[in-house]
N, C-alpha and C. Protein backbone atom coordinates (compact mmCIF):
# COMPACT_ATOMS: atom_id res chain seq x y z
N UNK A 1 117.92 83.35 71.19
CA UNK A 1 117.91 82.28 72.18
C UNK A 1 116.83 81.28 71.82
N UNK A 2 117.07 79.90 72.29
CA UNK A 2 116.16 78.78 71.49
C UNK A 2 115.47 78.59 72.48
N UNK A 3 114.48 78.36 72.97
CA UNK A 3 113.97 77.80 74.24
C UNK A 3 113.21 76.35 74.08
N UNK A 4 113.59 75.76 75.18
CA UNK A 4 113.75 74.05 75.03
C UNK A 4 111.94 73.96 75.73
N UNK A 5 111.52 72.88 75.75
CA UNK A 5 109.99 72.43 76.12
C UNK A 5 110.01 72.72 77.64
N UNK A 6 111.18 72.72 77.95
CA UNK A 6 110.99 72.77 79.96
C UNK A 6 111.19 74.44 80.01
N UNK A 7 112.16 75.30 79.46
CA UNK A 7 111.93 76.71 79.63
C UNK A 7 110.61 76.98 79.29
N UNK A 8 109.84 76.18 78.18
CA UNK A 8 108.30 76.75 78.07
C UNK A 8 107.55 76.61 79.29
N UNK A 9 107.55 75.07 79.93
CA UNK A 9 106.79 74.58 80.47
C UNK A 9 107.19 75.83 82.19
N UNK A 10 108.35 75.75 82.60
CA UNK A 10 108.83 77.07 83.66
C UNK A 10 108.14 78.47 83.20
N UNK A 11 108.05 79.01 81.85
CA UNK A 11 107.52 80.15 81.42
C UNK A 11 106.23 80.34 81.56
N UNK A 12 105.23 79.20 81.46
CA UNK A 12 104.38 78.80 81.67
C UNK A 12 103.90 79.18 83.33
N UNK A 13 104.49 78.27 83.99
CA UNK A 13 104.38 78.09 85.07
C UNK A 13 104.34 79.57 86.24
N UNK A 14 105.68 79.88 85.89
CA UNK A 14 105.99 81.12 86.09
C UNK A 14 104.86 82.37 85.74
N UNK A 15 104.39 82.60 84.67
CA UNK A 15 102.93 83.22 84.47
C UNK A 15 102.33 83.17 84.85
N UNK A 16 101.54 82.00 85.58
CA UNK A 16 100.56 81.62 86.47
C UNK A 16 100.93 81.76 88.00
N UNK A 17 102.00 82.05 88.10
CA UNK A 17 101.79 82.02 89.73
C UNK A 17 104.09 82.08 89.63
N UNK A 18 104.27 83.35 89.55
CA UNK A 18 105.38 84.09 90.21
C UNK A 18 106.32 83.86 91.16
N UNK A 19 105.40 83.59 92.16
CA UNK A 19 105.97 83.12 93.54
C UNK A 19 106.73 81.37 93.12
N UNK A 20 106.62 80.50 92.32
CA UNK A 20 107.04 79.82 92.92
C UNK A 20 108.50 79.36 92.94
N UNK A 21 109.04 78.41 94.16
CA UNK A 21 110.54 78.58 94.01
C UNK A 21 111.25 77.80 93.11
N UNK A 22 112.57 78.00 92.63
CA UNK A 22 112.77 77.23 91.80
C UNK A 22 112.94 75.25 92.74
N UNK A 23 112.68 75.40 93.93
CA UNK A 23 112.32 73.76 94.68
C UNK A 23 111.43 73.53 93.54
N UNK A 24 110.04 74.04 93.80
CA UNK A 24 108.78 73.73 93.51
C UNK A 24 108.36 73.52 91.72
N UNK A 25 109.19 74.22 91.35
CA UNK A 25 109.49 74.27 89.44
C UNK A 25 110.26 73.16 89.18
N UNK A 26 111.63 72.25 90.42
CA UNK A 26 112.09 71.35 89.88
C UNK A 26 111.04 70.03 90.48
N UNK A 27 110.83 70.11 91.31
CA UNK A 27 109.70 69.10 91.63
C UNK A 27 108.48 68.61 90.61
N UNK A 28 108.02 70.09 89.96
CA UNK A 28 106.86 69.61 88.96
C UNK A 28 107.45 69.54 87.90
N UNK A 29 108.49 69.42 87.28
CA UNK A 29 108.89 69.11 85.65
C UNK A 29 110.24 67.74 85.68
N UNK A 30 110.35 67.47 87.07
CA UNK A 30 111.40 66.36 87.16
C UNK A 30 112.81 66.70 87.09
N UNK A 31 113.35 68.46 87.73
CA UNK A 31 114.62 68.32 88.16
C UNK A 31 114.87 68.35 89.20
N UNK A 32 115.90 68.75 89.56
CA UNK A 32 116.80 69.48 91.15
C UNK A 32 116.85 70.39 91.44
N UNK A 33 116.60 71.41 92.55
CA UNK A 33 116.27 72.48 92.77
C UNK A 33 117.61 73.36 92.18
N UNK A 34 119.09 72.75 92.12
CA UNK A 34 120.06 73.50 91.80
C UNK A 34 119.57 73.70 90.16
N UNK A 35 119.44 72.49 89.71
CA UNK A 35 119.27 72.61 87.93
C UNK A 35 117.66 73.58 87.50
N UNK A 36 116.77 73.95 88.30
CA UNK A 36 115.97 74.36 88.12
C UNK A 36 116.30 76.07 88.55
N UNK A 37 116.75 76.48 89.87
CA UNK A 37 117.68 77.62 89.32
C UNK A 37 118.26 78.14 88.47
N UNK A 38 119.38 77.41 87.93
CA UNK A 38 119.95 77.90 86.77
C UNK A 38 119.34 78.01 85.50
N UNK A 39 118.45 77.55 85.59
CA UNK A 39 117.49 77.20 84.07
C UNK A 39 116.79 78.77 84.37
N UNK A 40 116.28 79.02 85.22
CA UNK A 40 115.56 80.31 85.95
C UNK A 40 116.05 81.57 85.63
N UNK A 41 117.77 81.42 86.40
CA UNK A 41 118.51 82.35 86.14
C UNK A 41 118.67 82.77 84.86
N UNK A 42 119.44 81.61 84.13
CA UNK A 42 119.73 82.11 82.53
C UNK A 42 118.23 82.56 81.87
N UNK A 43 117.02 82.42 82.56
CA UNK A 43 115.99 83.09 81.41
C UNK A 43 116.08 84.50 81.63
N UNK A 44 116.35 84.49 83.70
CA UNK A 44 116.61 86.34 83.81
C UNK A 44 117.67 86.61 82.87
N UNK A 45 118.70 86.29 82.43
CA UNK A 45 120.38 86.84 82.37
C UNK A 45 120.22 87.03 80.92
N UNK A 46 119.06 86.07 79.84
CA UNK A 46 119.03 86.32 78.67
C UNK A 46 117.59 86.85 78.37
N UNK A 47 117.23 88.02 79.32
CA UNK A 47 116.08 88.81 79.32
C UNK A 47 114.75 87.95 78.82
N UNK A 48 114.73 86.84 78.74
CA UNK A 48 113.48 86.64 78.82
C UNK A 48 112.70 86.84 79.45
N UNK A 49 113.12 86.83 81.04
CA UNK A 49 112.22 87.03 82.01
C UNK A 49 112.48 88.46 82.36
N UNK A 50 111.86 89.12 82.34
CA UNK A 50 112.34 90.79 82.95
C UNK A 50 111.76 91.21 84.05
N UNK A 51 111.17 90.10 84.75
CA UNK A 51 110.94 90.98 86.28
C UNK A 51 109.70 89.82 87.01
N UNK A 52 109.53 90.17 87.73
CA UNK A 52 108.44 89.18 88.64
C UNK A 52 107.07 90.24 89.27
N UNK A 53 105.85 89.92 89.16
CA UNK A 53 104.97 90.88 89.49
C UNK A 53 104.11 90.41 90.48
N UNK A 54 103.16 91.50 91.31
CA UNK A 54 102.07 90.71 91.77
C UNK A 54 100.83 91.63 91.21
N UNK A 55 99.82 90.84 90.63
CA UNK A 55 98.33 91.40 89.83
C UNK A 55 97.76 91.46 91.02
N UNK A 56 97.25 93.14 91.59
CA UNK A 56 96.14 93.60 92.20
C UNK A 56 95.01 93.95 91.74
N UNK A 57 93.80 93.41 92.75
CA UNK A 57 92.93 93.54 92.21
C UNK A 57 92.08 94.77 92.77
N UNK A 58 91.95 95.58 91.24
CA UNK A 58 91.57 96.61 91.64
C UNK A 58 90.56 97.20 91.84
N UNK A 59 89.05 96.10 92.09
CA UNK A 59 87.95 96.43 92.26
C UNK A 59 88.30 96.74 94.08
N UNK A 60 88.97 95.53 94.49
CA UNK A 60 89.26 95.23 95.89
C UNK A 60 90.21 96.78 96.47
N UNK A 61 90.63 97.11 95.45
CA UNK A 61 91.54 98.70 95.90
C UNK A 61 90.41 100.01 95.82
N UNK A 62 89.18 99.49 95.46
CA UNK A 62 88.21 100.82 95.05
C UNK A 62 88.51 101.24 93.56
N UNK A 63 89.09 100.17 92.76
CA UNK A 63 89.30 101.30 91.44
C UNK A 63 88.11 100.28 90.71
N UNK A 64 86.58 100.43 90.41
CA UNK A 64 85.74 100.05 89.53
C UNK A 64 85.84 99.94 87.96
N UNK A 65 86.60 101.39 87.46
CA UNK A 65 86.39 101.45 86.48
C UNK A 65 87.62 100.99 85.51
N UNK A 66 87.91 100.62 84.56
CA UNK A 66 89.12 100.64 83.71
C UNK A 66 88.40 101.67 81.69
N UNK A 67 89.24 102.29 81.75
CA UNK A 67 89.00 102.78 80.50
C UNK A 67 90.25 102.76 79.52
N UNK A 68 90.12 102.36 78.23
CA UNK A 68 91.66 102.00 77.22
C UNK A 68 90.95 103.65 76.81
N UNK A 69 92.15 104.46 76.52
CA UNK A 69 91.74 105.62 76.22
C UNK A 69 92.86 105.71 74.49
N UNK A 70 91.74 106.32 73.57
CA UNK A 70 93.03 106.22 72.44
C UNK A 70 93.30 108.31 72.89
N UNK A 71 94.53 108.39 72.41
CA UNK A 71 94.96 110.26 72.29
C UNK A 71 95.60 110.13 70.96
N UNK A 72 94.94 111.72 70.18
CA UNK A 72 95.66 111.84 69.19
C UNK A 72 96.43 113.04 69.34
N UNK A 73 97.61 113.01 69.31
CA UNK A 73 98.25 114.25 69.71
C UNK A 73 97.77 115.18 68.47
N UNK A 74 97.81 116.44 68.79
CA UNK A 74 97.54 118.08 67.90
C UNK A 74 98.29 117.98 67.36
N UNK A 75 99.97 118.26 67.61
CA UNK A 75 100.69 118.54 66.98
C UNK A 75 102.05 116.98 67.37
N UNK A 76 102.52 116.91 66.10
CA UNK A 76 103.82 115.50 66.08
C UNK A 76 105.18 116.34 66.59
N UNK A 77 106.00 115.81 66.68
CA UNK A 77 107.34 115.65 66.88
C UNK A 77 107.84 115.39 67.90
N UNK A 78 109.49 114.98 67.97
CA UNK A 78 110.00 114.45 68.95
C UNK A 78 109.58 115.53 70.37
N UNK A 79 109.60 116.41 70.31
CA UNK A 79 109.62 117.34 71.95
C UNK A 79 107.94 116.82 72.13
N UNK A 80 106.70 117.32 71.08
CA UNK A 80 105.85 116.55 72.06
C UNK A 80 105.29 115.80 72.20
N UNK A 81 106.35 114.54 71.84
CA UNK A 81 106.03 112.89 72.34
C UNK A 81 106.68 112.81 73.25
N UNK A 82 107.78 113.23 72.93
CA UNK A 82 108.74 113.17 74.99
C UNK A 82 107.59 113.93 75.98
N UNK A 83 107.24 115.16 75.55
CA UNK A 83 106.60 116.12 76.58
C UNK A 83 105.78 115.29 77.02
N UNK A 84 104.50 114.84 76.27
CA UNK A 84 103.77 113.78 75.97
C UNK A 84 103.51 112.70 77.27
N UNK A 85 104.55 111.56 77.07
CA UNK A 85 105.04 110.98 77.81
C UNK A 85 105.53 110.75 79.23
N UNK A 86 106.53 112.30 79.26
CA UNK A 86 106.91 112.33 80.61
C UNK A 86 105.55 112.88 81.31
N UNK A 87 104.42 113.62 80.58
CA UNK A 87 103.77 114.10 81.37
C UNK A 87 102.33 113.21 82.02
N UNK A 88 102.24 112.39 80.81
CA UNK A 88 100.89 111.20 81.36
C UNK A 88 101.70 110.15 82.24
N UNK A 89 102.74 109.64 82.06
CA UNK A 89 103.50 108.68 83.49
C UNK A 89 103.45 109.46 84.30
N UNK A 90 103.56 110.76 84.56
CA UNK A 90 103.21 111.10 86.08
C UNK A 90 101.96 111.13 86.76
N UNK A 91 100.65 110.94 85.71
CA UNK A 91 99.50 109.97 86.37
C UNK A 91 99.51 109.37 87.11
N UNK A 92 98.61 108.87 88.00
CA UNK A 92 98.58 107.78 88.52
C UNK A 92 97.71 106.68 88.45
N UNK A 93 96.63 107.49 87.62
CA UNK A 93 95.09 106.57 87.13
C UNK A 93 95.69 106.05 86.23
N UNK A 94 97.55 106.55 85.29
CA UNK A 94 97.61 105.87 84.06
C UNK A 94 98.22 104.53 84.67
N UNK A 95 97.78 103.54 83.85
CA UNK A 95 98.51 102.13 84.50
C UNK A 95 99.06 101.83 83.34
N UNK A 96 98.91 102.11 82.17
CA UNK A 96 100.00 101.75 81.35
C UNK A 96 100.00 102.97 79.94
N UNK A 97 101.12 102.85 79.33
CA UNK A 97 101.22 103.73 77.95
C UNK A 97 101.57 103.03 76.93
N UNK A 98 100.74 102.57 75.64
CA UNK A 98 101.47 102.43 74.68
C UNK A 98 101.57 103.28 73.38
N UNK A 99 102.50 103.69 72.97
CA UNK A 99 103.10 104.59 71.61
C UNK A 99 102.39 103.50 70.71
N UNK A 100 101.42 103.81 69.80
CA UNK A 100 101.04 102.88 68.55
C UNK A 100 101.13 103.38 67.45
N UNK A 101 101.05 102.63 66.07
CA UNK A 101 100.52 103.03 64.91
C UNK A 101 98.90 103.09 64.61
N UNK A 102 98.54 104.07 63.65
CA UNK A 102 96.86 103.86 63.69
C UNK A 102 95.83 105.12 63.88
N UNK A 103 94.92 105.03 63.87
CA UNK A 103 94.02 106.35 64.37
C UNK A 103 94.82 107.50 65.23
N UNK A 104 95.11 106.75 66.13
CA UNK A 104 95.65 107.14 67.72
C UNK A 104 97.05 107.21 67.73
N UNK A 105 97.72 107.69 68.38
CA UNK A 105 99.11 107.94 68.70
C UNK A 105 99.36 107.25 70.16
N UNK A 106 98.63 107.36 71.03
CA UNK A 106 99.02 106.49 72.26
C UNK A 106 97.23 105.40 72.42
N UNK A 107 97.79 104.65 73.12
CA UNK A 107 96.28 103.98 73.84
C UNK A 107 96.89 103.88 75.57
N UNK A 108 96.18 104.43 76.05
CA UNK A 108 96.13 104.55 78.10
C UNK A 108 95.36 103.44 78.80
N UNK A 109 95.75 102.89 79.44
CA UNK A 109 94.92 101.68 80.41
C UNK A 109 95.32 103.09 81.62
N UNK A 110 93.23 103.37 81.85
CA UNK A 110 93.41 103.95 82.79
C UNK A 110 92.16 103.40 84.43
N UNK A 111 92.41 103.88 85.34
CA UNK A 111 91.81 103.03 86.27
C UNK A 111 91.18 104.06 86.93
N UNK A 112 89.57 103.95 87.44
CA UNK A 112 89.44 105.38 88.58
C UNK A 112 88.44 104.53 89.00
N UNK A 113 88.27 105.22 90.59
CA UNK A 113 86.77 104.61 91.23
C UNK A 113 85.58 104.33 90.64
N UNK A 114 84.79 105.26 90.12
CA UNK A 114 83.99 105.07 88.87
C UNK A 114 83.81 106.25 87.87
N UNK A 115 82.70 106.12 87.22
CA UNK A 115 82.97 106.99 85.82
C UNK A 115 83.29 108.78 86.32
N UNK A 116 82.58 108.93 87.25
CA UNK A 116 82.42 110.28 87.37
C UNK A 116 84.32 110.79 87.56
N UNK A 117 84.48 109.93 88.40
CA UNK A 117 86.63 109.97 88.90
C UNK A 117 87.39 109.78 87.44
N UNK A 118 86.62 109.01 86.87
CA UNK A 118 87.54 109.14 85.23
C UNK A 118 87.09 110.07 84.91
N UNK A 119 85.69 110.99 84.52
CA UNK A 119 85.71 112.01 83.97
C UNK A 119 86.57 113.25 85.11
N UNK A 120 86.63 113.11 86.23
CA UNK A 120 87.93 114.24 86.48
C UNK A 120 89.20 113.91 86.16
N UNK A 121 89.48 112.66 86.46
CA UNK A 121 91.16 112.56 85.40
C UNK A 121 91.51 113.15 84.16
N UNK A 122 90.41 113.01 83.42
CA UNK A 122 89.82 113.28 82.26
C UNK A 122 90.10 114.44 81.79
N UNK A 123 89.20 114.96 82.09
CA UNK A 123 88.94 117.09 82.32
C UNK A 123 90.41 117.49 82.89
N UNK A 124 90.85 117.20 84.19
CA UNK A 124 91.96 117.74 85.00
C UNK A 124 93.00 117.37 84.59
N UNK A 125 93.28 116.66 84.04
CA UNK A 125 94.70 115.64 83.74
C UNK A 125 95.20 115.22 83.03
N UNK A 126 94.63 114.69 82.28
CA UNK A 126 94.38 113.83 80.88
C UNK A 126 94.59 115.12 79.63
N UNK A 127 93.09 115.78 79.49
CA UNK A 127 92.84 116.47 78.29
C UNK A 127 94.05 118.22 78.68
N UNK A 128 94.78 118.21 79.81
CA UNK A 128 95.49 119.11 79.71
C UNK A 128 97.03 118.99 79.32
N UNK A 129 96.98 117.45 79.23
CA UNK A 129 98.42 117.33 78.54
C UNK A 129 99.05 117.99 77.53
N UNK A 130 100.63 117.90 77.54
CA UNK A 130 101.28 118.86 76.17
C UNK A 130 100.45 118.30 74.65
N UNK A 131 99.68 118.42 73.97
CA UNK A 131 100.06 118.09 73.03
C UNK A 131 98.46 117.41 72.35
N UNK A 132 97.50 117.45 73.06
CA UNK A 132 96.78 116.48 73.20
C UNK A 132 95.81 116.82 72.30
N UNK A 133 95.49 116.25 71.01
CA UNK A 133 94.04 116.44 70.41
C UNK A 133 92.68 115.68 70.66
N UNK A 134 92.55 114.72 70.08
CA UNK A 134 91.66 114.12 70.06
C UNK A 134 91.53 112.87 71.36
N UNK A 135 90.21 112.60 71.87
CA UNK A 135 90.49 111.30 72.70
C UNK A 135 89.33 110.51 72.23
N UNK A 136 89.25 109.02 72.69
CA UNK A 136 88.18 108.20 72.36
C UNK A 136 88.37 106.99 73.71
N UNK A 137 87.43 107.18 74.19
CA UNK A 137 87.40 106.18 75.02
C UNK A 137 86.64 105.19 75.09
N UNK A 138 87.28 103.69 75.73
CA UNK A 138 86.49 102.47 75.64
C UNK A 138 86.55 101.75 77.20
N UNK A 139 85.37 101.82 77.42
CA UNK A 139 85.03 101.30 79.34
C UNK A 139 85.00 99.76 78.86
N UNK A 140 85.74 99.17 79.69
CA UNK A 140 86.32 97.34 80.35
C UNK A 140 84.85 96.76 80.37
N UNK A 141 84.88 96.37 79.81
CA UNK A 141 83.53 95.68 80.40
C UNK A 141 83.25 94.64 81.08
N UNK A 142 84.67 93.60 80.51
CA UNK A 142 84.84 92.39 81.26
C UNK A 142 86.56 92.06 80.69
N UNK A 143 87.49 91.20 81.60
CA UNK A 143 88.68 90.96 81.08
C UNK A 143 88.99 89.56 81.26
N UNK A 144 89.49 88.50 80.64
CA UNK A 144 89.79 87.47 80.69
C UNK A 144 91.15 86.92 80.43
N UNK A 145 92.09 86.70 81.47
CA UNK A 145 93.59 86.89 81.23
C UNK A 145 93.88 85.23 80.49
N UNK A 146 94.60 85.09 79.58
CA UNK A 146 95.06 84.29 78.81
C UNK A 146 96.16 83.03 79.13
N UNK A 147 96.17 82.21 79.50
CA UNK A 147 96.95 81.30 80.17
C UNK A 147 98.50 81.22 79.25
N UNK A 148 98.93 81.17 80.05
CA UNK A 148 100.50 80.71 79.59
C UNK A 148 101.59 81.86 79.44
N UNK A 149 102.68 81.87 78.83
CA UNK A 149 103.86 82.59 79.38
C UNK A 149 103.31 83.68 78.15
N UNK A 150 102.94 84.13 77.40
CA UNK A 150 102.55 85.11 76.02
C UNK A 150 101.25 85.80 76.58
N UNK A 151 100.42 85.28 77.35
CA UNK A 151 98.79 85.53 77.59
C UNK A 151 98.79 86.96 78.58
């Protein structure tokens, strides 16, 4: 799919602030609320857009800490990367999983009140997973989100 300067400039837009309607998207780029829909729609229909979010903030929820955690699994294969998997998404400190290449086999965005609550995730949760060798962890220190529809 090619995307034209106004799907950027909507992609854009859209990144920064979710909520707005497609009225308010045709108002700031110079269409019609019908033609600014459909421009909307077809980004859902040709998966560009895959969903709409709202960013909580999670100092304001009690969660202080963020830690990127790398895991090296003990042992490889398909059963325990599935095992793996199904078993850290049932976390709830995990906020995200990614499968990588590299040192590490996964990296965890994980969230707890403060350090002491990550070291029980940690100990209790974390280091009892199927599969789990090595960990290395790196505490947030500061985050700065990146403007535009890629950031």
């Amino acid at each position: 799919m090619t995307l034209d300067a106004t799907d950027q400039k909507f992609l854009a837009a859209l990144a920064d602030d979710a909520t707005l309607s497609a009225g308010e998207l045709g108002r700031r780029f110079g269409l019609s609320q019908p033609a600014a829909w459909r421009r909307v729609r077809r980004l859902f229909d040709d998966g560009v857009i895959t969903g709409r979010r709202v960013d909580l903030n999670r100092e304001a929820l009690g969660f202080g800490v963020t830690v990127f955690l790398g895991v090296k699994l003990a042992t490889k294969g398909r059963v325990s990367l599935e095992d793996f998997e199904r078993a850290v998404s049932a976390i709830p400190e995990v906020q995200s999983v990614h499968h990588v290449l590299g040192l590490y086999d996964y990296r965890l965005r994980v969230v707890a009140r403060d350090l002491a609550d990550f070291e029980r995730v940690l100990r209790r949760r974390i280091l009892l997973l199927p599969g789990v060798g090595d960990v290395e962890a790196n505490v947030l220190l500061s985050e700065e989100r990146r403007p535009g529809p890629l950031g």
